[in-house]
N, C-alpha and C. Protein backbone atom coordinates (compact mmCIF):
# COMPACT_ATOMS: atom_id res chain seq x y z
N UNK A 1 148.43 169.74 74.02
CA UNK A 1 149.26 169.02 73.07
C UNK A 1 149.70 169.97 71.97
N UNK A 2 150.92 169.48 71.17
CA UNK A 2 151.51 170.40 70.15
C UNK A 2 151.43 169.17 69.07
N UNK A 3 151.80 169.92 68.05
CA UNK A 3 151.66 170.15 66.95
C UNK A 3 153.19 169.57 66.98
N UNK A 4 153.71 168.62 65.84
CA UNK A 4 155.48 168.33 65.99
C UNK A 4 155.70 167.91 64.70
N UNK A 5 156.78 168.62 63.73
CA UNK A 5 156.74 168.05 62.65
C UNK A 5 158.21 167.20 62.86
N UNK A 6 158.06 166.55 62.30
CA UNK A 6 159.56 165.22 62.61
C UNK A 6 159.55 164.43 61.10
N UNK A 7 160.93 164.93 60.36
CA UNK A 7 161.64 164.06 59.16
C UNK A 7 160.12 164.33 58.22
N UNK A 8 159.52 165.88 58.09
CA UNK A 8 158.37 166.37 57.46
C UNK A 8 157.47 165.58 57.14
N UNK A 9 156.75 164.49 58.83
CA UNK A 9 155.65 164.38 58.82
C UNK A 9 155.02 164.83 60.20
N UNK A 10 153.79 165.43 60.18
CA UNK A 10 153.13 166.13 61.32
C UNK A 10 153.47 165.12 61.80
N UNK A 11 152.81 165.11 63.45
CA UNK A 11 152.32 164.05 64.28
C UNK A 11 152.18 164.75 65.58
N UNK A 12 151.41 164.49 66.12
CA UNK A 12 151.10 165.00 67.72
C UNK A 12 151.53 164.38 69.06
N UNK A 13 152.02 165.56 69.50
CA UNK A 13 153.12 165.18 70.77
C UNK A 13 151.99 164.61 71.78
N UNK A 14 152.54 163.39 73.04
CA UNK A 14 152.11 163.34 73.97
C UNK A 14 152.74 163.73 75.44
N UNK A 15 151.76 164.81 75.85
CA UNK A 15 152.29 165.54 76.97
C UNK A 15 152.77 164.37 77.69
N UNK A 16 153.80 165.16 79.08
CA UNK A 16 154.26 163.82 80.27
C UNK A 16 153.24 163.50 80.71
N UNK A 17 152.85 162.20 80.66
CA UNK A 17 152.06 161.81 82.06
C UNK A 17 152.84 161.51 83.43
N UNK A 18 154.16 161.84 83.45
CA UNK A 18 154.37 161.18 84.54
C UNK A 18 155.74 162.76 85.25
N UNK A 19 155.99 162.56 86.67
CA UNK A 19 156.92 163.50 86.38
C UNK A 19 158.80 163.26 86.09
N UNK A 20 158.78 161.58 86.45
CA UNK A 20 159.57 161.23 85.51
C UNK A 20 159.61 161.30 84.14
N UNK A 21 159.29 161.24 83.39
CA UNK A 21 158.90 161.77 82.04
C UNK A 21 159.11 163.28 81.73
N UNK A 22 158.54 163.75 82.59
CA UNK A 22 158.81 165.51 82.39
C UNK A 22 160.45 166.07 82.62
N UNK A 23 161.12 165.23 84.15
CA UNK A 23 162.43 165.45 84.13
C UNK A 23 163.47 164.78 83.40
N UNK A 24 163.34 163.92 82.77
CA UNK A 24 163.86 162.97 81.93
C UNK A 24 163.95 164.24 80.32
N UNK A 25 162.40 164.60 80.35
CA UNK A 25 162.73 165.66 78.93
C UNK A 25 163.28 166.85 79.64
N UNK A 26 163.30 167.57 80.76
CA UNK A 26 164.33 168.18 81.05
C UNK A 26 165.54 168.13 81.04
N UNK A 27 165.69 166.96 81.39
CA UNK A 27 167.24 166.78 81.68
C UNK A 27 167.78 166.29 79.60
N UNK A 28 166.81 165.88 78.88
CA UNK A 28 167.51 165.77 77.64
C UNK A 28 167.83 167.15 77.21
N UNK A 29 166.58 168.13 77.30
CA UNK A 29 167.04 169.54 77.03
C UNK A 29 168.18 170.16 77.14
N UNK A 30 168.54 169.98 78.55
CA UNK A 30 170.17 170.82 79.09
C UNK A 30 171.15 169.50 78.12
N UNK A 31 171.15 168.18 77.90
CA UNK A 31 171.76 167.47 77.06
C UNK A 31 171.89 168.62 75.37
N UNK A 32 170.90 168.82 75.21
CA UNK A 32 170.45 169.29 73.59
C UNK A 32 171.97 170.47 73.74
N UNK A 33 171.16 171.55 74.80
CA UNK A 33 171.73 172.62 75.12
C UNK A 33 173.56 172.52 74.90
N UNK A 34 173.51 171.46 76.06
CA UNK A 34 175.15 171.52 76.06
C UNK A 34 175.79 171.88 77.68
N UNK A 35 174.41 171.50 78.42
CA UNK A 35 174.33 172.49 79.59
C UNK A 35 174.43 171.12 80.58
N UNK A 36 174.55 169.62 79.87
CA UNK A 36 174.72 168.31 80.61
C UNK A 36 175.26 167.35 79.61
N UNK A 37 176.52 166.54 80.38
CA UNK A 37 176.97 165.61 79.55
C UNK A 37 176.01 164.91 79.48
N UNK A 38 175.97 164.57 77.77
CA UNK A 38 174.95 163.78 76.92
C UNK A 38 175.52 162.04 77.56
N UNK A 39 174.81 161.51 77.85
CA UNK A 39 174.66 159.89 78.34
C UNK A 39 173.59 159.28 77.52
N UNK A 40 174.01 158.82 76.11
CA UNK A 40 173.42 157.73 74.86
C UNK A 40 172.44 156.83 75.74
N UNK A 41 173.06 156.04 76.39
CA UNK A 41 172.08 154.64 76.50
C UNK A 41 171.28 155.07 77.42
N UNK A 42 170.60 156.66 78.19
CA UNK A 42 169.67 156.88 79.10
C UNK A 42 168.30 157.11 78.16
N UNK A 43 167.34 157.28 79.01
CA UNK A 43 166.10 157.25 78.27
C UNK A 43 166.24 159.02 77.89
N UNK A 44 167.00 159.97 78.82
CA UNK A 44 167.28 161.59 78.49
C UNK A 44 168.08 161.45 77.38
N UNK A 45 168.78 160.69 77.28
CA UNK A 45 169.65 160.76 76.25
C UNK A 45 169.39 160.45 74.71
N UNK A 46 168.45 158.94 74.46
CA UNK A 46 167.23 158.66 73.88
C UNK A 46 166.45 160.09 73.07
N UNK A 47 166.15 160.82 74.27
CA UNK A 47 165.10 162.04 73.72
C UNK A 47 165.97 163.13 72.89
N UNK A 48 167.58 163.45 73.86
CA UNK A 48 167.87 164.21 73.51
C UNK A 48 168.28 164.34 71.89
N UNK A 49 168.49 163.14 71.99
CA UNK A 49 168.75 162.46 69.89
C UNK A 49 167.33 162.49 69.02
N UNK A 50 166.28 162.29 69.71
CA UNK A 50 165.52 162.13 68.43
C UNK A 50 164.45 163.37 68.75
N UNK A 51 164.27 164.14 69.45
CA UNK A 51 163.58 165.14 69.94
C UNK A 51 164.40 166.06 69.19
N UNK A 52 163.44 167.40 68.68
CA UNK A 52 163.87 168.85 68.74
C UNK A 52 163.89 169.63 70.27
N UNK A 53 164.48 170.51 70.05
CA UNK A 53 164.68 171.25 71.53
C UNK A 53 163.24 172.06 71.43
N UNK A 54 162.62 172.15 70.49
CA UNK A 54 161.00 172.74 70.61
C UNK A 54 160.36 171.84 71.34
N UNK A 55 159.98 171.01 70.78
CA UNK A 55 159.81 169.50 71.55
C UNK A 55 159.77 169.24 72.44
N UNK A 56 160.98 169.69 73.06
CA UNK A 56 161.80 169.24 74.70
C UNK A 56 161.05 170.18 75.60
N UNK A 57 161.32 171.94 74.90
CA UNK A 57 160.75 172.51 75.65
C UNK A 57 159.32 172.63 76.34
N UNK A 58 159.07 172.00 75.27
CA UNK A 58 157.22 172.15 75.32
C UNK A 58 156.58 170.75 76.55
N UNK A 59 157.49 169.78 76.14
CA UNK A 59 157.39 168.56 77.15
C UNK A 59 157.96 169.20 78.71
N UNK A 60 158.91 169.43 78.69
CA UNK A 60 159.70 170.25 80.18
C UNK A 60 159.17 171.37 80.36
N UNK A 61 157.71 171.84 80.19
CA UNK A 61 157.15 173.30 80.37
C UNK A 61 155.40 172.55 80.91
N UNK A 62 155.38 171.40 80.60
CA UNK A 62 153.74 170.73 80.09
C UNK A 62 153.69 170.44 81.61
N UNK A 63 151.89 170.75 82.22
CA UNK A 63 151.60 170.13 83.31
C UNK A 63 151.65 168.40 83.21
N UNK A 64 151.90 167.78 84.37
CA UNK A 64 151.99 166.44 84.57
C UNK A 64 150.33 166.06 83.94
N UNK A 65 149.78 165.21 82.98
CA UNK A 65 148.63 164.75 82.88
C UNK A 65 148.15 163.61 83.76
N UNK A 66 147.45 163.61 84.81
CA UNK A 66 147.61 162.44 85.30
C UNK A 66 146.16 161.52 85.54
């Protein structure tokens, strides 16, 4: 787990448990990037708005917890 500061209060990320979850923060990443049209009402799209791309990366890098 990381460490995430968001609107300067800590709080601790929860890795994917799932690997939907993991490609979902992948796929918001390349959204962040610019590298996939951004789609608002998806749950990638969701992340890609309120997530940092630190964030993203660290979620789209994290083993599946299962």
């Amino acid at each position: 787990m990381c460490a995430a500061v968001s609107e300067g209060i800590e709080e601790e990320m929860m890795p994917a448990t799932s690997e939907e979850q993991k490609t979902a923060a992948c796929m918001a990443l390349a959204m962040k990037r610019g590298d996939l049209k951004k789609t608002p009402g998806t749950s990638a799209g969701k992340m890609s708005e309120s997530m940092t791309e630190e964030q993203l990366v660290e979620l789209c890098g994290a083993k599946v917890e299962k």
